[in-house]
Protein backbone atom coordinates (compact mmCIF):
# COMPACT_ATOMS: atom_id res chain seq x y z
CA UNK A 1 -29.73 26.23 12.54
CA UNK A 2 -30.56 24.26 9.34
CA UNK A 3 -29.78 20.58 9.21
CA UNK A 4 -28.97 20.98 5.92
CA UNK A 5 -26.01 23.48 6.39
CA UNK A 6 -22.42 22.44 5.51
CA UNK A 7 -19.74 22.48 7.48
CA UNK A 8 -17.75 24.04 5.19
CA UNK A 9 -20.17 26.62 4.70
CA UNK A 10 -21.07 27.77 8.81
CA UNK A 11 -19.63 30.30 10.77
CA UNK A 12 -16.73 29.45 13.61
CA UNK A 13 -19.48 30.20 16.24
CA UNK A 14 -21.85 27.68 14.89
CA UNK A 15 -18.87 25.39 14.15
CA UNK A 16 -17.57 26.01 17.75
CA UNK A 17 -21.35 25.23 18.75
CA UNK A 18 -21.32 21.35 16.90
CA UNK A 19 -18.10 20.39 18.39
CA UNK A 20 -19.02 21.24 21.98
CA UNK A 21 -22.37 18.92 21.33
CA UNK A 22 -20.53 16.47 19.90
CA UNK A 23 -17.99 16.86 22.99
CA UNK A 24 -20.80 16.63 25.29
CA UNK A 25 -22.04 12.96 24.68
CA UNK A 26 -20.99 9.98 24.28
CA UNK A 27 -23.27 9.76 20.90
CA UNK A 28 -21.78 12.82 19.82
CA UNK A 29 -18.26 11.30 20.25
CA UNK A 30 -19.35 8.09 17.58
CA UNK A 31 -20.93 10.94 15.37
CA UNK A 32 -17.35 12.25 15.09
CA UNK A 33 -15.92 9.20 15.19
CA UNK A 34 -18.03 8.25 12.07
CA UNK A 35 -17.48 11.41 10.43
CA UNK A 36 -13.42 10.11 10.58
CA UNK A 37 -14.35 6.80 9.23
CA UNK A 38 -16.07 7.59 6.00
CA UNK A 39 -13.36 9.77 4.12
CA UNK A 40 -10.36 7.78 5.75
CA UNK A 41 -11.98 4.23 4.20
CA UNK A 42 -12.05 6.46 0.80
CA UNK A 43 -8.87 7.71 0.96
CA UNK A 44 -6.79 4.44 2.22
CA UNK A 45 -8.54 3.22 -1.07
CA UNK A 46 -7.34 5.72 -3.21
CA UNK A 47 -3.64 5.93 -1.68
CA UNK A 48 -2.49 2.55 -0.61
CA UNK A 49 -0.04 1.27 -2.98
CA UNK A 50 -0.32 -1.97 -1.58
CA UNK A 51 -3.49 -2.78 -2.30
CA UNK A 52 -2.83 -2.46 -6.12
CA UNK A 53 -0.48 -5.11 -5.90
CA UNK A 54 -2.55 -7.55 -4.41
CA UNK A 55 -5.54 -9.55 -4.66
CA UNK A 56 -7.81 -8.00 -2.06
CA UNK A 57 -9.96 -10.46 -0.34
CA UNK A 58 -12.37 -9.02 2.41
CA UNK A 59 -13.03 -11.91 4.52
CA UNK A 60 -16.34 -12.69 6.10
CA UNK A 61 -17.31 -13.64 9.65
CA UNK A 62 -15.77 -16.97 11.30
CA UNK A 63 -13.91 -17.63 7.47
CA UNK A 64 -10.17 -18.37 7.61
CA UNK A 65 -7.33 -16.50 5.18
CA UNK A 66 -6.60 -20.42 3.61
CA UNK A 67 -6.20 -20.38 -0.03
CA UNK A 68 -5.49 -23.35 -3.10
CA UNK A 69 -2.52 -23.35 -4.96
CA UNK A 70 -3.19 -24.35 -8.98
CA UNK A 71 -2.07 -27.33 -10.13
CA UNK A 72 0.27 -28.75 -12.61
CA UNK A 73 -0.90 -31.19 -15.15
CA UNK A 74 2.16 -32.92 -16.33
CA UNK A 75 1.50 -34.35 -20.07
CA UNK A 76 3.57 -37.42 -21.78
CA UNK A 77 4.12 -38.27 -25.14
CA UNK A 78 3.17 -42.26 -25.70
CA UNK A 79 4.14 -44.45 -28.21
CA UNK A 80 1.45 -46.70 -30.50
CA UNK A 81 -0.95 -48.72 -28.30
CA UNK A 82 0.37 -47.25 -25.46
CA UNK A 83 -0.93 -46.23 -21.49
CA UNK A 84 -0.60 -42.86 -20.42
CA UNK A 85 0.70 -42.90 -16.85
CA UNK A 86 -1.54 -41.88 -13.97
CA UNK A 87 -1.20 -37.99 -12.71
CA UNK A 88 -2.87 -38.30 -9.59
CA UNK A 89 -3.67 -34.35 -8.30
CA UNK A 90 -3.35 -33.48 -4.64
CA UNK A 91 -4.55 -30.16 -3.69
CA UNK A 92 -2.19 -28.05 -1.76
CA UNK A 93 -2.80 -25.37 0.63
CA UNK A 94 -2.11 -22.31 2.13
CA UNK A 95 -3.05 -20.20 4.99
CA UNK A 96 -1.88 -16.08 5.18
CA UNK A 97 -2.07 -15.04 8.81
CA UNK A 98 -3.24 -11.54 9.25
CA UNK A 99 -2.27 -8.88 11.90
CA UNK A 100 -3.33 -5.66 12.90
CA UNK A 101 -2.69 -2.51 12.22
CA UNK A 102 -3.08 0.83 14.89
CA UNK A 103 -2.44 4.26 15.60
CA UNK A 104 -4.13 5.86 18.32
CA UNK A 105 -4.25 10.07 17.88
CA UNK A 106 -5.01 11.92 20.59
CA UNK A 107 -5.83 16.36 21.36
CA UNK A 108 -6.44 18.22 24.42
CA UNK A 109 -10.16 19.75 24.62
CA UNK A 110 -8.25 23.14 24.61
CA UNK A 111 -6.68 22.63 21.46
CA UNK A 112 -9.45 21.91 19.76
CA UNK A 113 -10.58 25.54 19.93
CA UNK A 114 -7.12 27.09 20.24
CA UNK A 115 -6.00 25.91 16.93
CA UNK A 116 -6.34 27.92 13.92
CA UNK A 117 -7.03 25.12 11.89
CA UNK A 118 -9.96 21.86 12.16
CA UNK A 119 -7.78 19.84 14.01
CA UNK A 120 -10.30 17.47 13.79
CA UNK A 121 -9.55 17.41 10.37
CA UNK A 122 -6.00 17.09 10.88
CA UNK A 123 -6.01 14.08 12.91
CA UNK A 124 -8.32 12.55 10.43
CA UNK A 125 -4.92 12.92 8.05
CA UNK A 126 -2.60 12.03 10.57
CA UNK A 127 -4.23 8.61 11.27
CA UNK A 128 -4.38 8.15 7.74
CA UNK A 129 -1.43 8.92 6.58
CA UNK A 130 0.42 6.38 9.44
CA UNK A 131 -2.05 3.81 8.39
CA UNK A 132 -1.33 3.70 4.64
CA UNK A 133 2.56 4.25 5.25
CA UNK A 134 2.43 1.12 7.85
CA UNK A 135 0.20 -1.65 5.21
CA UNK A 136 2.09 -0.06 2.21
CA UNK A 137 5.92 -1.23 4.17
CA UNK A 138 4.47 -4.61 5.45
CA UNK A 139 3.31 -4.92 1.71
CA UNK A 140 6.97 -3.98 0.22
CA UNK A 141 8.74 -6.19 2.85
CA UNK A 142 6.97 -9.16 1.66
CA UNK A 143 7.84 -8.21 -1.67
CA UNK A 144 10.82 -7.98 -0.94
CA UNK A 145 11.50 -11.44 0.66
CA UNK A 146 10.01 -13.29 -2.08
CA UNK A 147 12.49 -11.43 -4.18
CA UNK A 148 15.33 -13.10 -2.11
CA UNK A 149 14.04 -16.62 -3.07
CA UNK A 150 16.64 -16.88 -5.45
CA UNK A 151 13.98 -17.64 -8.36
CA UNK A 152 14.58 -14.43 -10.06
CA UNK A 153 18.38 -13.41 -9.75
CA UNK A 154 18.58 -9.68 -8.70
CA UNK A 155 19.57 -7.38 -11.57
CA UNK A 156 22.26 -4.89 -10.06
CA UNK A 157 23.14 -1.75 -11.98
CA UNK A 158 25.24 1.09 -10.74
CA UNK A 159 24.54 4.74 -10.01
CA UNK A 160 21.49 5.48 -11.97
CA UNK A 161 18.47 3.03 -13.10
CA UNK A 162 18.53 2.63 -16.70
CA UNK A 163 16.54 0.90 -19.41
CA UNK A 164 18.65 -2.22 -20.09
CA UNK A 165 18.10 -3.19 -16.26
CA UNK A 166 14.18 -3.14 -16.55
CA UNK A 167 14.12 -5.21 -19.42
CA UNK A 168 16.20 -7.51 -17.75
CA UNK A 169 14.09 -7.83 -14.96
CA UNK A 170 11.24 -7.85 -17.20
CA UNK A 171 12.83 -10.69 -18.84
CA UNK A 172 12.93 -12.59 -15.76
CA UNK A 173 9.33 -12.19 -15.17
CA UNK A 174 8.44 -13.20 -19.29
CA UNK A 175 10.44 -16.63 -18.74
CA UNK A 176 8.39 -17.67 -16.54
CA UNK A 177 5.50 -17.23 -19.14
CA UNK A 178 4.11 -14.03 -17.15
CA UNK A 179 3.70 -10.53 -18.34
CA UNK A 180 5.43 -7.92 -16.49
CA UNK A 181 2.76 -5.25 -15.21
CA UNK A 182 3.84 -2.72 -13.18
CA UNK A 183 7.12 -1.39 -11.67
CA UNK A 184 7.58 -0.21 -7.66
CA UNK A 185 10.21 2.35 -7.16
CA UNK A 186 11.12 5.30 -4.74
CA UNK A 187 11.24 8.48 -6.54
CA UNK A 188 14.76 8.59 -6.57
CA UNK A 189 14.40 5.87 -9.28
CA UNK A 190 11.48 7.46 -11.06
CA UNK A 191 13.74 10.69 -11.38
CA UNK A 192 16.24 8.47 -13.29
CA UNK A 193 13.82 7.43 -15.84
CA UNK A 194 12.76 10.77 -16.50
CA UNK A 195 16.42 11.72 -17.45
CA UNK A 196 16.50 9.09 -19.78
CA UNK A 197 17.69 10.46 -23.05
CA UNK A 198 16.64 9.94 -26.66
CA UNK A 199 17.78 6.92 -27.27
CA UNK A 200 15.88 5.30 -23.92
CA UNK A 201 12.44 6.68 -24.35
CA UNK A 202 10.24 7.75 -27.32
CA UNK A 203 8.58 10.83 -28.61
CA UNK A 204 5.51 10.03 -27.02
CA UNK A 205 6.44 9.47 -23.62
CA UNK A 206 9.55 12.67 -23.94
CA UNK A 207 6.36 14.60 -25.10
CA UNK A 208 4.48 13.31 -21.88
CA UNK A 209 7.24 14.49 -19.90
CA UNK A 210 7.18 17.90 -21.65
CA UNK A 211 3.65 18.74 -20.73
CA UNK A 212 3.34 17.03 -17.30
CA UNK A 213 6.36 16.65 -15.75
CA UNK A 214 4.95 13.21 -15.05
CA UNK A 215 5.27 9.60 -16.99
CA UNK A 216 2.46 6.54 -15.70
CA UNK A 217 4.20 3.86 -18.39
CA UNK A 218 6.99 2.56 -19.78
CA UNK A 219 7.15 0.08 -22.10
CA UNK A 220 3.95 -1.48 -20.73
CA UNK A 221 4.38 -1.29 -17.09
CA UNK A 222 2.27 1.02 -15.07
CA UNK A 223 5.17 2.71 -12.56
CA UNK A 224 4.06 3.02 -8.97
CA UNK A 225 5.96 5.50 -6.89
CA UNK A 226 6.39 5.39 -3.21
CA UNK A 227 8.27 7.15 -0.50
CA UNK A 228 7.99 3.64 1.78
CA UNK A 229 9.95 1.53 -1.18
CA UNK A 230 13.87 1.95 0.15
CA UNK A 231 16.09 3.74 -2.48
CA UNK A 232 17.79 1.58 -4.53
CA UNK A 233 14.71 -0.92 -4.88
CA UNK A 234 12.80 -1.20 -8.13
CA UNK A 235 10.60 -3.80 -8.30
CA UNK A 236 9.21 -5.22 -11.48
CA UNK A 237 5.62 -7.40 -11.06
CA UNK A 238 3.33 -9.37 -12.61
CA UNK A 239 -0.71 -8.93 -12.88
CA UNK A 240 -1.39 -8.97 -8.94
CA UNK A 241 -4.02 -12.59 -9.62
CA UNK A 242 -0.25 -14.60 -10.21
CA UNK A 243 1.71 -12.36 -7.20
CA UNK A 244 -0.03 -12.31 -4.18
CA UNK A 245 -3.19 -12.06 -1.97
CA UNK A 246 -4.04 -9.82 0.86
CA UNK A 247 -6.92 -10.67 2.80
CA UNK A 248 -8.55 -8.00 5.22
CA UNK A 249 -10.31 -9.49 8.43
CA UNK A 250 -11.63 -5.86 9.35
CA UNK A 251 -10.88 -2.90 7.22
CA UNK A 252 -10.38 0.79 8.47
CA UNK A 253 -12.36 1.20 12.16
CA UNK A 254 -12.61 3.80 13.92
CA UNK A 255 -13.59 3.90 17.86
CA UNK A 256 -13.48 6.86 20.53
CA UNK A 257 -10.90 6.42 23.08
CA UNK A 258 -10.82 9.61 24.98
CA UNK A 259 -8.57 10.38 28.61
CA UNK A 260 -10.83 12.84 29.88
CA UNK A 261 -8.62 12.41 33.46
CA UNK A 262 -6.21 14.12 30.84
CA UNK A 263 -8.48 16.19 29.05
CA UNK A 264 -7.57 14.80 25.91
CA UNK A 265 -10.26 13.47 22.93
CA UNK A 266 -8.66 10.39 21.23
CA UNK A 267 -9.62 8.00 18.31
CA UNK A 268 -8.53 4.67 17.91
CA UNK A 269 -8.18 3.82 14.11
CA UNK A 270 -6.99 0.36 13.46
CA UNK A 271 -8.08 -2.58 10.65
CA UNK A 272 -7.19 -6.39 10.57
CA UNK A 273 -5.69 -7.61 7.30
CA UNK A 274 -2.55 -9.81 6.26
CA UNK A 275 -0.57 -9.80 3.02
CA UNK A 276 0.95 -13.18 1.54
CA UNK A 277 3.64 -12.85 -1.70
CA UNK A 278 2.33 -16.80 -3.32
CA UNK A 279 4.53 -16.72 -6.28
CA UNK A 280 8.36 -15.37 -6.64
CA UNK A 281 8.13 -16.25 -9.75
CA UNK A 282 6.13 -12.80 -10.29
CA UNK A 283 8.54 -10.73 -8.89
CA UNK A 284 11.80 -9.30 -10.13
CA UNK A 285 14.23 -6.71 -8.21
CA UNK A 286 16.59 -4.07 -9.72
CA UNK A 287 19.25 -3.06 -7.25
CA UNK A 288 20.42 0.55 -8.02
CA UNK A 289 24.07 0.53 -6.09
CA UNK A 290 25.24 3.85 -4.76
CA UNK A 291 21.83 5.32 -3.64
CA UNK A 292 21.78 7.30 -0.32
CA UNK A 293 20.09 5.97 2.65
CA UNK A 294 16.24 7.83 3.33
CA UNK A 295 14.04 7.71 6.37
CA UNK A 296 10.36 9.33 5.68
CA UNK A 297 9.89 11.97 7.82
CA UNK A 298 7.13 10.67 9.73
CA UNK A 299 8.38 7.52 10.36
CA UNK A 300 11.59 9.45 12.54
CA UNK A 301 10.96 9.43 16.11
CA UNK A 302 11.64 13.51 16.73
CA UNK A 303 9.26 13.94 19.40
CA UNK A 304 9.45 10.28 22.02
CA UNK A 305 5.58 9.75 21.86
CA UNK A 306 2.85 8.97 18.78
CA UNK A 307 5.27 7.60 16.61
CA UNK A 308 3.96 4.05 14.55
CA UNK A 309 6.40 1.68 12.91
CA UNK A 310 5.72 -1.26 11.89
């Protein structure tokens, strides 16, 4: 068999043939375990919501999640052959604690060849897809309380989102000399925005809408969708430098846990990593009234067992 051959491209006998090797050893068990690590890393990248909203700090060995606060430099107006009063700067400090982060999927040995399907494969995208849902919430809650500081008043608008409410809440962002930069919503919200009529939105952007089905901006601010924000919630935010950081002690790992006393192959898939909202100022909420309660689907417990909430 060539060393070179991809898996895509071999038959189910010599695909049946790798697994059983890999089954076999305990080295073959990390070689599958690594083969899960690669694409999820690459995919938790290109997914995770939360990690666009954020200053992403991977933190090296022994070095604590403590960050500086800037400073103020108050300035005074003097009078002829005056003294400008002493501003004596203390440096103040922070410190984001970090938690982790695990889901643990597990398959029988018989299922791996009973299944139609690379189940392999498809535990690969469970893991993921429970990993990215879990950071993306713990992102949104803290989002969320820094949004009940009180700083920025919630904007509340009835029934449908519309475009006076974002530039309110983009308003509240502005006065604090900050530029809004993108906008968090369910797709509930995002549905609203593309039913905005002629008077809301331009040619451009109806013309977008036309061709794609699909709008990325509106009046400046990139618009993030996800199925973990709560309907109801739109959140307007600054540049993610003035909002928050989100430091990662150990990103995606992946280590073999099998049961063989229950014949079952098993991965544990879990990273370190903390998320910390600095500045309410950056953050504005838009509270659409009247929107019906939603539970993703994978985050209902349907079954009693491998279910991960945060």
């Amino acid at each position: 068999m060539s060393d070179n051959l991809n898996y895509n491209d071999m038959t189910p006998e010599e695909k049946e043939y790798l697994i059983n090797q890999a089954l076999g050893s305990e080295d073959g068990r990390m070689a599958l375990a690594s083969s899960m690590a690669n694409p999820i890393r690459f995919e938790l990248d290109y997914y995770a919501i939360g990690r666009k909203l954020l200053v992403v700090d991977p933190l090296p060995q022994g070095v604590y999640p403590i960050y500086d606060k800037d400073i103020k430099i108050p300035a005074y107006v003097v009078g002829k052959r005056g003294q400008a009063p002493d501003a004596i700067q203390e440096g103040e400090r922070f410190t984001v604690p970090t938690f982790e982060i695990v889901v643990y999927p597990q398959a029988r040995f018989s299922q791996i060849k009973a299944r139609r399907f690379n189940l392999v494969d498809r535990i690969q995208t469970r893991a993921r897809l429970d990993l990215m849902a879990i950071e993306d919430q713990n992102t949104f809650n803290a989002i969320e309380g820094a949004t009940a500081s009180g700083l920025n008043p919630v904007t509340t608008v009835a029934t449908a989102l519309t475009k006076g409410t974002i530039i309110t809440a983009m308003n509240e962002i502005g006065k604090w000399d900050l530029r809004p930069f993108k906008m968090l919503m369910n797709y509930s919200e995002y549905a609203d925005i593309l039913r905005f009529g002629d008077d809301d939105m331009d040619l451009i952007h109806r013309h977008e809408i036309i061709e794609t089905g699909l709008m990325g901006r509106y009046m400046g601010l990139e618009i993030l969708v996800s199925k973990m924000v709560p309907r109801g919630s739109v959140y307007v935010l600054a540049e993610p430098e003035f909002l928050g950081v989100m430091p990662i002690r150990q990103d995606l790992n992946v280590i073999p846990a099998d049961k063989p006393e229950k014949l079952r192959l098993g991965f544990v898939v879990y990273e370190e990593l903390g998320m910390g909202v600095v500045n309410p100022r950056a953050c504005a909420k838009i509270s659409v009234t009247g929107k019906a309660a939603y539970t993703p689907w994978f985050l209902e417990d349907t079954t009693g067992e491998g279910i991960y909430t945060p």
